[in-house]
C-alpha atoms as a PDB file:
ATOM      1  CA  UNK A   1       0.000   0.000   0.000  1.00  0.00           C
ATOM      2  CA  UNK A   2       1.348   3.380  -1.060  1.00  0.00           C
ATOM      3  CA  UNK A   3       2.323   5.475   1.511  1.00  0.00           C
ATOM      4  CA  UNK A   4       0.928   9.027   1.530  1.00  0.00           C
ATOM      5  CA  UNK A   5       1.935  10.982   4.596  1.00  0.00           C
ATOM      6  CA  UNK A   6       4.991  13.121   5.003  1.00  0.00           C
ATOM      7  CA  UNK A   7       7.121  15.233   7.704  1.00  0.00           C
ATOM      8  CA  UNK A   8       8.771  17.741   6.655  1.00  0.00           C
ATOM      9  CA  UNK A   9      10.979  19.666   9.410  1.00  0.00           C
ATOM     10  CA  UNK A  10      11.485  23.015   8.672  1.00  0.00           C
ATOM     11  CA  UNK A  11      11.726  24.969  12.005  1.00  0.00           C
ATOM     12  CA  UNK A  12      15.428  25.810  12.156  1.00  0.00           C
ATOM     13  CA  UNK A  13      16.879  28.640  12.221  1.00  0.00           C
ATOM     14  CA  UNK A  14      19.209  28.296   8.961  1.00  0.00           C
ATOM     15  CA  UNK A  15      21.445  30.842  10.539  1.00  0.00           C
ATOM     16  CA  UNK A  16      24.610  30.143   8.040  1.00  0.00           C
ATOM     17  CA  UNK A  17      22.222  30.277   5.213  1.00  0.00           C
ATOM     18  CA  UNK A  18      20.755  33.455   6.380  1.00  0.00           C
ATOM     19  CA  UNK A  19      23.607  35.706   6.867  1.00  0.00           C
ATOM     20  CA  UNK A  20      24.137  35.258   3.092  1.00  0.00           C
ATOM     21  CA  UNK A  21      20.536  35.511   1.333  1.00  0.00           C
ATOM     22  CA  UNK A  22      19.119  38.689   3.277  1.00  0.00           C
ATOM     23  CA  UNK A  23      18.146  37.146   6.522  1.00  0.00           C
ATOM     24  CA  UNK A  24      14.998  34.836   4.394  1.00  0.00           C
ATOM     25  CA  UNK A  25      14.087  31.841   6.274  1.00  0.00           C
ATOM     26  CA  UNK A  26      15.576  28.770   4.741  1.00  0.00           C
ATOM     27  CA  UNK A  27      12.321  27.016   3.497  1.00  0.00           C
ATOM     28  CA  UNK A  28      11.878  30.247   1.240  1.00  0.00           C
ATOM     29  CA  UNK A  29      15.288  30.518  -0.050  1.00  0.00           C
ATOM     30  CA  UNK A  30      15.266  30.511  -3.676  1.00  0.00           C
ATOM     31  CA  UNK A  31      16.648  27.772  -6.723  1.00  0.00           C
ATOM     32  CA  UNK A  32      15.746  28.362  -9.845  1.00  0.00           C
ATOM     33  CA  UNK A  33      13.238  31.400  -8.646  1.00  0.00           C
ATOM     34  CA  UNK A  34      11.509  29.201  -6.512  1.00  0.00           C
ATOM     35  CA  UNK A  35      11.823  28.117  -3.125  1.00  0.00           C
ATOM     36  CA  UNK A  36      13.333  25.468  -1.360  1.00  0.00           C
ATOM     37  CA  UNK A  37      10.082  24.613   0.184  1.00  0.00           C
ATOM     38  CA  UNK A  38       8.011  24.597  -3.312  1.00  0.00           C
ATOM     39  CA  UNK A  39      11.185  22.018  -4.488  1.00  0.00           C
ATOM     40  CA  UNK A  40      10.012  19.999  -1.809  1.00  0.00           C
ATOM     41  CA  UNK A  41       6.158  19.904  -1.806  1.00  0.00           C
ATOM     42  CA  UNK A  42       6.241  19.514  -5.804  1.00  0.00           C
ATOM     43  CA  UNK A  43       8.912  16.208  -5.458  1.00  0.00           C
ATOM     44  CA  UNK A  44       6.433  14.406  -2.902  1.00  0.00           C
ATOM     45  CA  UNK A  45       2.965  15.481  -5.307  1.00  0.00           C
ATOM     46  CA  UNK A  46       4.369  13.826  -8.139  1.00  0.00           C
ATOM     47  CA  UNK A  47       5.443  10.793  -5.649  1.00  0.00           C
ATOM     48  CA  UNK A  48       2.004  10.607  -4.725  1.00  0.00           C
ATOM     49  CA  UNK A  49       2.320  11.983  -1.109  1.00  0.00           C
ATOM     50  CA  UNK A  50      -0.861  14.152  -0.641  1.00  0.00           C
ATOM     51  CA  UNK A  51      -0.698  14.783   3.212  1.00  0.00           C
ATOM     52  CA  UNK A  52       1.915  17.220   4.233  1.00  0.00           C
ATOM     53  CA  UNK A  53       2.716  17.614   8.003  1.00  0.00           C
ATOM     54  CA  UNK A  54       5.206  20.803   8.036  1.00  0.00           C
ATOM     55  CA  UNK A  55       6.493  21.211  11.058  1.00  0.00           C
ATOM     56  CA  UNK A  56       7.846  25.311  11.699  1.00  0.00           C
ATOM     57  CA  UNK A  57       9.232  26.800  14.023  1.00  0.00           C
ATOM     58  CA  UNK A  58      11.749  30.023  13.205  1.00  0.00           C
ATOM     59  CA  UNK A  59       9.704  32.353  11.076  1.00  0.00           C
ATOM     60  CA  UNK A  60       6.729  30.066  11.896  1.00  0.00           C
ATOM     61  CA  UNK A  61       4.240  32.941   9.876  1.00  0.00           C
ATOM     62  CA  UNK A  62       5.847  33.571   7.086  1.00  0.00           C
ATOM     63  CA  UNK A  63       6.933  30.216   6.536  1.00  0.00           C
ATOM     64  CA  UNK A  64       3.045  28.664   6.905  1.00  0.00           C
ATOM     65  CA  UNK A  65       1.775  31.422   4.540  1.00  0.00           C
ATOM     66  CA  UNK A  66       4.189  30.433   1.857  1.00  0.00           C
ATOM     67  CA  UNK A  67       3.358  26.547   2.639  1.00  0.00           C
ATOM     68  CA  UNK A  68      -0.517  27.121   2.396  1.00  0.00           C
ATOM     69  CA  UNK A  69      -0.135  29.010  -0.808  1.00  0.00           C
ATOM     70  CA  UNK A  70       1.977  25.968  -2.259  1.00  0.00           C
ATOM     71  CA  UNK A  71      -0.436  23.209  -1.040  1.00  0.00           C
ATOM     72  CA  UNK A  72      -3.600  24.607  -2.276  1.00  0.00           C
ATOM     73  CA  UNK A  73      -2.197  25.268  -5.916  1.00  0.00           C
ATOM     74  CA  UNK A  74      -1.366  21.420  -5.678  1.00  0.00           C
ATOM     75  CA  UNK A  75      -4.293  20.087  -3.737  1.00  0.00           C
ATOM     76  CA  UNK A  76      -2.099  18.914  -1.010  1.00  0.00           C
ATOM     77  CA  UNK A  77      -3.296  18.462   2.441  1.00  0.00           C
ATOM     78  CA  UNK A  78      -1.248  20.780   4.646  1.00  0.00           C
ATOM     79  CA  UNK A  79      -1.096  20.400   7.934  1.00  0.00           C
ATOM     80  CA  UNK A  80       1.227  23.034  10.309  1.00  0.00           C
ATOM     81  CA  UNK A  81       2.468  21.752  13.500  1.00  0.00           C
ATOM     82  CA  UNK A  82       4.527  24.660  15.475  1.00  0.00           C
ATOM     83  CA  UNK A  83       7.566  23.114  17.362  1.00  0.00           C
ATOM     84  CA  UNK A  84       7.651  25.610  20.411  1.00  0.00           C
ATOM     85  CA  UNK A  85      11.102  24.369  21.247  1.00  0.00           C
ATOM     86  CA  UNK A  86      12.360  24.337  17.690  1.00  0.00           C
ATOM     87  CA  UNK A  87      15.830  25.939  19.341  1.00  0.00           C
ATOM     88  CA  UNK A  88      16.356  23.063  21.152  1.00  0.00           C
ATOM     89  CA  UNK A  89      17.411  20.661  18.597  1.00  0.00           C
ATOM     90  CA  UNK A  90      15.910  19.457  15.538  1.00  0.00           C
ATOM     91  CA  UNK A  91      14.966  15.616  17.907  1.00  0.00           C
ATOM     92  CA  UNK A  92      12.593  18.036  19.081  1.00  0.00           C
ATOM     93  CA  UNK A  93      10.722  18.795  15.727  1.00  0.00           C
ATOM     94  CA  UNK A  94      10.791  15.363  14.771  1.00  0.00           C
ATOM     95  CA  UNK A  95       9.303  14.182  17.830  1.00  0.00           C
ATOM     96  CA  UNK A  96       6.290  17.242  17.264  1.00  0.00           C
ATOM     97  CA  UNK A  97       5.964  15.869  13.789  1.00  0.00           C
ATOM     98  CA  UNK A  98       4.991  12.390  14.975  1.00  0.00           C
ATOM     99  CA  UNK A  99       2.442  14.214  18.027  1.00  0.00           C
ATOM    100  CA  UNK A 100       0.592  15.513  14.946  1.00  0.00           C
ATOM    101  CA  UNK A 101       0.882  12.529  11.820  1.00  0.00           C
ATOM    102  CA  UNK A 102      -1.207   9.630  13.848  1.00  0.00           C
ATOM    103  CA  UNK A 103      -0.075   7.877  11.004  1.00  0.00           C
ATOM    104  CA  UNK A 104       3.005   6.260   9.309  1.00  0.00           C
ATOM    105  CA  UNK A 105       4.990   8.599   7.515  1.00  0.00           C
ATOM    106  CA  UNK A 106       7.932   9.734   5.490  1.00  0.00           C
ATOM    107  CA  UNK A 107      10.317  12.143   7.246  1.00  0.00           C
ATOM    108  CA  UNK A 108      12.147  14.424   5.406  1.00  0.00           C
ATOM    109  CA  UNK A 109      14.543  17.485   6.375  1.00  0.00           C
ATOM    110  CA  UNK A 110      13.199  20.897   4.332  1.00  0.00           C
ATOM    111  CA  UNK A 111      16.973  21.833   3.529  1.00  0.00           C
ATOM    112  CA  UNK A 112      17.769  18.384   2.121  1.00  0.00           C
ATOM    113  CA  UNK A 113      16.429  18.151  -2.298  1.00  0.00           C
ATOM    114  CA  UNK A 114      16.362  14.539  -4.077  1.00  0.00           C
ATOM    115  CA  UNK A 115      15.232  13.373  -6.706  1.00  0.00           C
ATOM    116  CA  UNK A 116      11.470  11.697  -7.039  1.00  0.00           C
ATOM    117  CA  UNK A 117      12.868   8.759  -7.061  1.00  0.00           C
ATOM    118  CA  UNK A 118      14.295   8.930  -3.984  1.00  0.00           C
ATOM    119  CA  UNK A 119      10.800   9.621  -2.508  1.00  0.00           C
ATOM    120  CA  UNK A 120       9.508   7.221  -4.518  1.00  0.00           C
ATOM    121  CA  UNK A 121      11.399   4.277  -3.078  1.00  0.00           C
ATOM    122  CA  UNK A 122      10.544   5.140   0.331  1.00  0.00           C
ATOM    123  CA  UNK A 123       6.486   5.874  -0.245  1.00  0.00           C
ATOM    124  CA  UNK A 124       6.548   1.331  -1.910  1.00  0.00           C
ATOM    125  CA  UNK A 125       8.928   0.533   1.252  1.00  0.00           C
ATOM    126  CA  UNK A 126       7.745  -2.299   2.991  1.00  0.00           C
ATOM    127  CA  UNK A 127      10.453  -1.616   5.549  1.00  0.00           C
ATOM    128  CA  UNK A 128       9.041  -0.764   8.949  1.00  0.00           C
ATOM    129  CA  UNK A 129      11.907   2.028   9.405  1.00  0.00           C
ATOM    130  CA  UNK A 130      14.589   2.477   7.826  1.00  0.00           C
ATOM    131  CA  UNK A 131      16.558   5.863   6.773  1.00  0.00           C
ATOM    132  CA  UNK A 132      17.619   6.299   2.950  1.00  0.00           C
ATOM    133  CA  UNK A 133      21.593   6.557   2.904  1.00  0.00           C
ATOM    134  CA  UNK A 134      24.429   7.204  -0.061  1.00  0.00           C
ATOM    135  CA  UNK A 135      27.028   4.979   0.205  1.00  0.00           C
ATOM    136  CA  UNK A 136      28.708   6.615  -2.478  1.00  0.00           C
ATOM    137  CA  UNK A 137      29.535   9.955  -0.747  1.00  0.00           C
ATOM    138  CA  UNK A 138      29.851  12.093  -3.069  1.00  0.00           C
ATOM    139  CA  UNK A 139      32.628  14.669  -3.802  1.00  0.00           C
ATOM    140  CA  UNK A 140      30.481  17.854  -3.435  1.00  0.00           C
ATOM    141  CA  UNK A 141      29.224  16.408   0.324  1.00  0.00           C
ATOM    142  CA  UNK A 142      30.897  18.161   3.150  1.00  0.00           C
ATOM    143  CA  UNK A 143      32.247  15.235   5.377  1.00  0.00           C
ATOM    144  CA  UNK A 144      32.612  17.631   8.137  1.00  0.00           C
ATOM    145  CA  UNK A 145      29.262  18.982   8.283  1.00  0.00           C
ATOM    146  CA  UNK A 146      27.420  15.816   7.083  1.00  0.00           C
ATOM    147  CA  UNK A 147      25.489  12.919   9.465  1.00  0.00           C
ATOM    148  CA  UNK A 148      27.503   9.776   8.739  1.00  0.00           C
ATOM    149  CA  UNK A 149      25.895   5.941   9.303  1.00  0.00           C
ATOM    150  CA  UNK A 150      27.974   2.961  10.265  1.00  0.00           C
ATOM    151  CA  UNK A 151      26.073  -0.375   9.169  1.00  0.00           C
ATOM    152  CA  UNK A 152      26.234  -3.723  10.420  1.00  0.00           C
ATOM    153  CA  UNK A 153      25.332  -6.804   9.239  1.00  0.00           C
ATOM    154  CA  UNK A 154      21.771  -5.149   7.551  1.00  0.00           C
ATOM    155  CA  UNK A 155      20.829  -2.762  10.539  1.00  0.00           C
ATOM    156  CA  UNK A 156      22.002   1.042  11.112  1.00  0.00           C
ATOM    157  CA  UNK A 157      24.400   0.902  14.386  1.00  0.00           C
ATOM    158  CA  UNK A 158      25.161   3.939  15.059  1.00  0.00           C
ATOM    159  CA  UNK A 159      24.558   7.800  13.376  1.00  0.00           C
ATOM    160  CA  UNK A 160      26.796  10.949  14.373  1.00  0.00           C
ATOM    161  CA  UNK A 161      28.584  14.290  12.406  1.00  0.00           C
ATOM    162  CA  UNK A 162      31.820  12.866  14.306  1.00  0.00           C
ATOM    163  CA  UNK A 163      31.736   9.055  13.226  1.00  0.00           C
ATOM    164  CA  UNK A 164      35.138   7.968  12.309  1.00  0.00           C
ATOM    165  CA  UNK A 165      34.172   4.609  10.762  1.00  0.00           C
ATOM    166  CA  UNK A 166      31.243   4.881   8.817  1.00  0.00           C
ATOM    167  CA  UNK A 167      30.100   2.925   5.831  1.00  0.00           C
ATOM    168  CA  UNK A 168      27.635   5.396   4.317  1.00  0.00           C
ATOM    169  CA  UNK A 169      26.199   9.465   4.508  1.00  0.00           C
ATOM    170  CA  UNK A 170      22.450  10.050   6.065  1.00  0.00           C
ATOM    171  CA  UNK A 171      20.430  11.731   3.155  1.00  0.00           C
ATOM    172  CA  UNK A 172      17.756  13.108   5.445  1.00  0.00           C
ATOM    173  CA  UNK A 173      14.848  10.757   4.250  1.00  0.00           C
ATOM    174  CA  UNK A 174      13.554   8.100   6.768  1.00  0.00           C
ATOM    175  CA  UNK A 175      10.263   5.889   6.953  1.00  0.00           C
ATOM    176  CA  UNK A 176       8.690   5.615  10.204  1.00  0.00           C
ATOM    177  CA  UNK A 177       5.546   3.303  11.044  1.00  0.00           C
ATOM    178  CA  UNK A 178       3.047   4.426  13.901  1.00  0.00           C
ATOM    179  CA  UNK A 179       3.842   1.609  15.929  1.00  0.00           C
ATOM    180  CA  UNK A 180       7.518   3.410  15.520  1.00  0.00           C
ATOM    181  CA  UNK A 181       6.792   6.917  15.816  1.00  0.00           C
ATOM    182  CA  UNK A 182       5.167   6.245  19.225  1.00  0.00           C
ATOM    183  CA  UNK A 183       8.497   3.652  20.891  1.00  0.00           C
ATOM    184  CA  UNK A 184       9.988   6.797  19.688  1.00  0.00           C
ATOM    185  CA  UNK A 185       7.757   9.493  21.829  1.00  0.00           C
ATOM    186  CA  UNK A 186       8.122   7.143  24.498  1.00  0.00           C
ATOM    187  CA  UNK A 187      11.901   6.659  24.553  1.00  0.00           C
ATOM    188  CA  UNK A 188      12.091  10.513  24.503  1.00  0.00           C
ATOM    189  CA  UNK A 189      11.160  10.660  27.486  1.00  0.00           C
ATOM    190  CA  UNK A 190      14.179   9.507  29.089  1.00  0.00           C
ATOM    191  CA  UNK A 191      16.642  11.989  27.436  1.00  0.00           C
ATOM    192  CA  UNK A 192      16.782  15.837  27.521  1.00  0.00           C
ATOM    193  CA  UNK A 193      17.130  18.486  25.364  1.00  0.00           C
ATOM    194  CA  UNK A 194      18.583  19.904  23.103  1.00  0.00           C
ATOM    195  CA  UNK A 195      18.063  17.149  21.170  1.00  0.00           C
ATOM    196  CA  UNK A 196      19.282  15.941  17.765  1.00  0.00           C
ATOM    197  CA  UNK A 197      17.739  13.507  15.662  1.00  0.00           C
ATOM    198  CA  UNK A 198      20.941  11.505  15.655  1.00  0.00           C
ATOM    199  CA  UNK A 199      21.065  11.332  19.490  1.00  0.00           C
ATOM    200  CA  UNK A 200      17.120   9.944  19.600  1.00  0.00           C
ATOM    201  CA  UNK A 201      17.787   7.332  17.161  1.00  0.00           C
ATOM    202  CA  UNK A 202      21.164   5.939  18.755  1.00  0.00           C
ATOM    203  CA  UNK A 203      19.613   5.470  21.879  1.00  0.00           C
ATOM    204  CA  UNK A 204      16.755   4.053  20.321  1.00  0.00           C
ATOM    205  CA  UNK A 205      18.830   1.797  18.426  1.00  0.00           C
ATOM    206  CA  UNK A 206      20.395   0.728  22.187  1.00  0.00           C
ATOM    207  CA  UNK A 207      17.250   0.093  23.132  1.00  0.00           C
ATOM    208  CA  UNK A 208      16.944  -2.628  20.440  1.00  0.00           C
ATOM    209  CA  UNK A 209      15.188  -0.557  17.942  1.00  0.00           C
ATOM    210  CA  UNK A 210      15.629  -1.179  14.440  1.00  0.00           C
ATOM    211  CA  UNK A 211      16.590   0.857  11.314  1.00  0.00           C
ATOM    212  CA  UNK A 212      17.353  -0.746   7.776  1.00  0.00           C
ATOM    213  CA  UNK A 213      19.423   1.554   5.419  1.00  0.00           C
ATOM    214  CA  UNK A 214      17.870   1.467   2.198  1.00  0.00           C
ATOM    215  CA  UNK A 215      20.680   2.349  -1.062  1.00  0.00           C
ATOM    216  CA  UNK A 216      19.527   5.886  -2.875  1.00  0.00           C
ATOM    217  CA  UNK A 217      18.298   4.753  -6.167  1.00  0.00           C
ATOM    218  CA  UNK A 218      19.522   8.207  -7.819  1.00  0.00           C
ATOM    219  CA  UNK A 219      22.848   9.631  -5.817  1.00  0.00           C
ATOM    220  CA  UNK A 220      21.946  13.733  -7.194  1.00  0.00           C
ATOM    221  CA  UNK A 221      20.803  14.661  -3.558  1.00  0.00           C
ATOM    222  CA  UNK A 222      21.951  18.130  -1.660  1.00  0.00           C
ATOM    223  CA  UNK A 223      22.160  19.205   2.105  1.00  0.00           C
ATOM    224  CA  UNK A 224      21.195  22.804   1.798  1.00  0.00           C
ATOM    225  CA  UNK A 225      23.495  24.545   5.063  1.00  0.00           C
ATOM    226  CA  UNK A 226      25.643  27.522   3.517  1.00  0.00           C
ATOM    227  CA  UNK A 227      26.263  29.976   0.950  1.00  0.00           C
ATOM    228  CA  UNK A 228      28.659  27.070  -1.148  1.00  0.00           C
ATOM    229  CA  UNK A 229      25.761  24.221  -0.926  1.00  0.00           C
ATOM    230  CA  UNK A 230      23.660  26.934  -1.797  1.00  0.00           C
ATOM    231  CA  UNK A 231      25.225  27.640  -5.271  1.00  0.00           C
ATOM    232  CA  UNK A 232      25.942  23.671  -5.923  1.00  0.00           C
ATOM    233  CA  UNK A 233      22.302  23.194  -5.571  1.00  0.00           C
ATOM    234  CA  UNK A 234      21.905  25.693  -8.237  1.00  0.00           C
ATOM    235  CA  UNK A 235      23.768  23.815 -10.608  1.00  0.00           C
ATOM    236  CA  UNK A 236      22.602  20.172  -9.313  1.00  0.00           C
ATOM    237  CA  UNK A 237      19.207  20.599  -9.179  1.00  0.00           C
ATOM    238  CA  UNK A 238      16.714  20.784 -12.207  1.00  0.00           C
ATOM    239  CA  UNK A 239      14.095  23.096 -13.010  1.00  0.00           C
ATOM    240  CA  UNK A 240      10.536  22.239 -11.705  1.00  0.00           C
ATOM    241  CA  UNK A 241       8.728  20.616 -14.050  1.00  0.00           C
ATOM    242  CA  UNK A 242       4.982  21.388 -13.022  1.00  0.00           C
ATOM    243  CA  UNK A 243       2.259  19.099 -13.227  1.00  0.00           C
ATOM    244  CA  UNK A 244      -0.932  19.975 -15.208  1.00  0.00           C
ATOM    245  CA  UNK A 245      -2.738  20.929 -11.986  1.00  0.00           C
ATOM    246  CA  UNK A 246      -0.527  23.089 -10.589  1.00  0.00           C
ATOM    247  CA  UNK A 247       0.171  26.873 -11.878  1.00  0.00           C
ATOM    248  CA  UNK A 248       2.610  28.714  -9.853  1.00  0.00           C
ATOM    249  CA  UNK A 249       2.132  32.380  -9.341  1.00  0.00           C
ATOM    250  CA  UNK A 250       5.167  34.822  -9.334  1.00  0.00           C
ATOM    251  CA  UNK A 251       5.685  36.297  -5.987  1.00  0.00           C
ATOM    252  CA  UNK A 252       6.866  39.771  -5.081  1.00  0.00           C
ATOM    253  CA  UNK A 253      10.583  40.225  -4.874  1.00  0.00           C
ATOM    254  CA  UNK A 254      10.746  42.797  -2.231  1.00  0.00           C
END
C-alpha cells in the first residue's frame, strides 16, 4: 500500500544560510526562482504523497503562509504543527511531527532536495523504518558537516557528524511506522534536550530498535546549510517541471 503521509521539518533557524541571502528563512530561499520549500512539496505530489505535516518553528508565519499558498495550488493536504522548542534541537521537531501525523509517515529534512525517485522508493517501502543513505559519498558532500551511518550486518548501528568509521552518509529521508513513531515518543522521554535527531535514534537503536538503510536509487541529492551548498544546488538541481494541476504564481521580490 502506497504510503501518503509526510514530515517535513522546517523549524530551524538556517542561521549560516541566512547571513548570506538577506536574513529569508531557509524554506523560502530561492533555486531556480523558486523556493526550497516549493522544491520539496512539488517532489512528494508527483510521488504521490498528498498529506503534508510541516512542522515550523523560526519564522513560523511567514513560513506557513508560503506553505498554504503551495499546497492549495497542488491540492495537497497541509497540515502546520509549530515546534515551540524548535531551538532546542531538531529531535525536538521530529518528535512534534509524529504528536501531529497519527499515522506512518515519510520524514524528510526541508533543507535536504532529491530526486522523485528517492521519494519514490521510500512511499513502496515495505520496511518498517529504515533511513535512505548514499554509500557513495559524493565529492560535493561536506564530510565535516554531514550525518555519517555505520552499518552492520543489515541494521544502522550507530549515526553521528563525528563518526570515524562509517560505511555510508544520512540523506535526510527516513520511513517511520506508527507503531515506531510512538516507541519513539516514548523513549524521549528519558533523554533531555537539546536534542538531535541523531542522538534519539542511537539510543533508540540501544534500546533494540531497528533501522534498515535502504541504497539511494539516484545519488543527485543536496544538504542545503551555507552559501557554497547553496550555489551547488543551483547547478545540481533541475528546473521544476509542473504538473498539469498546478500553476505557480510569481511572488513579489521585495
Amino acid at each position: 500500500m502506497k504510503r501518503s503521509t509526510a514530515i517535513i521539518l522546517a523549524a530551524g533557524l538556517g542561521s549560516r544560510l541566512q547571513s548570506t541571502d538577506y536574513g529569508i528563512p531557509k524554506p523560502l530561499v530561492k533555486i531556480h526562482k523558486h523556493s526550497i520549500l516549493e522544491h520539496v512539496f512539488v517532489k512528494f505530489f508527483r510521488a504521490g504523497i498528498t498529506r503534508i505535516i510541516l512542522v515550523t518553528g523560526f519564522e513560523r508565519t511567514r513560513v506557513g503562509m508560503h506553505a498554504r499558498k503551495i499546497a492549495s495550488q497542488l491540492g495537497l493536504e497541509l497540515i502546520l504543527s509549530h515546534n515551540f522548542r524548535y531551538r532546542q534541537g531538531n529531535g525536538t521537531s521530529l518528535l512534534q511531527g509524529f504528536k501531529t501525523a497519527r499515522s506512518s509517515a515519510i520524514v524528510s529534512m526541508v533543507d535536504h532536495l532529491h530526486p522523485v525517485e528517492n521519494y519514490l522508493v521510500l512511499s513502496r517501502s515495505r520496511v518498517g523504518s529504515c533511513a535512505v543513505v548514499d554509500y557513495s559519498i559524493p565529492l560535493y558532500v561536506n564530510l565535516q558537516d554531514a550525518t555519517k551511518v555505520m552499518i552492520r550486518g543489515n541494521r544502522i548501528a550507530r549515526f553521528g557528524k563525528r563518526l570515524k568509521g562509517f560505511d555510508a552518509i544520512d540523506s535526510g529521508l527516513f520511513f517511520f511506522s506508527r507503531s515506531a513513531q510512538e516507541f519513539l515518543l516514548s523513549l524521549a522521554t528519558h533523554l533531555s534536550p537539546p536534542l538531535s535527531i541523531s542522538q534519539l535514534l542511537n539510543f533508540a537503536i540501544q534500546n533494540r530498535f531497528s533501522i534498515l538503510p535502504i541504497s539511494l536509487p539516484i545519488n543527485h541529492w543536496i544538504d542545503i546549510d551555507d552559501a557554497v551548498d547553496l550555489q551547488i544546488a543551483r547547478r545540481l538541481v533541475k528546473p521544476l517541471i509542473y504538473p498539469s494541476t498546478y500553476t505557480p504564481e510569481e511572488e513579489p521580490t521585495s
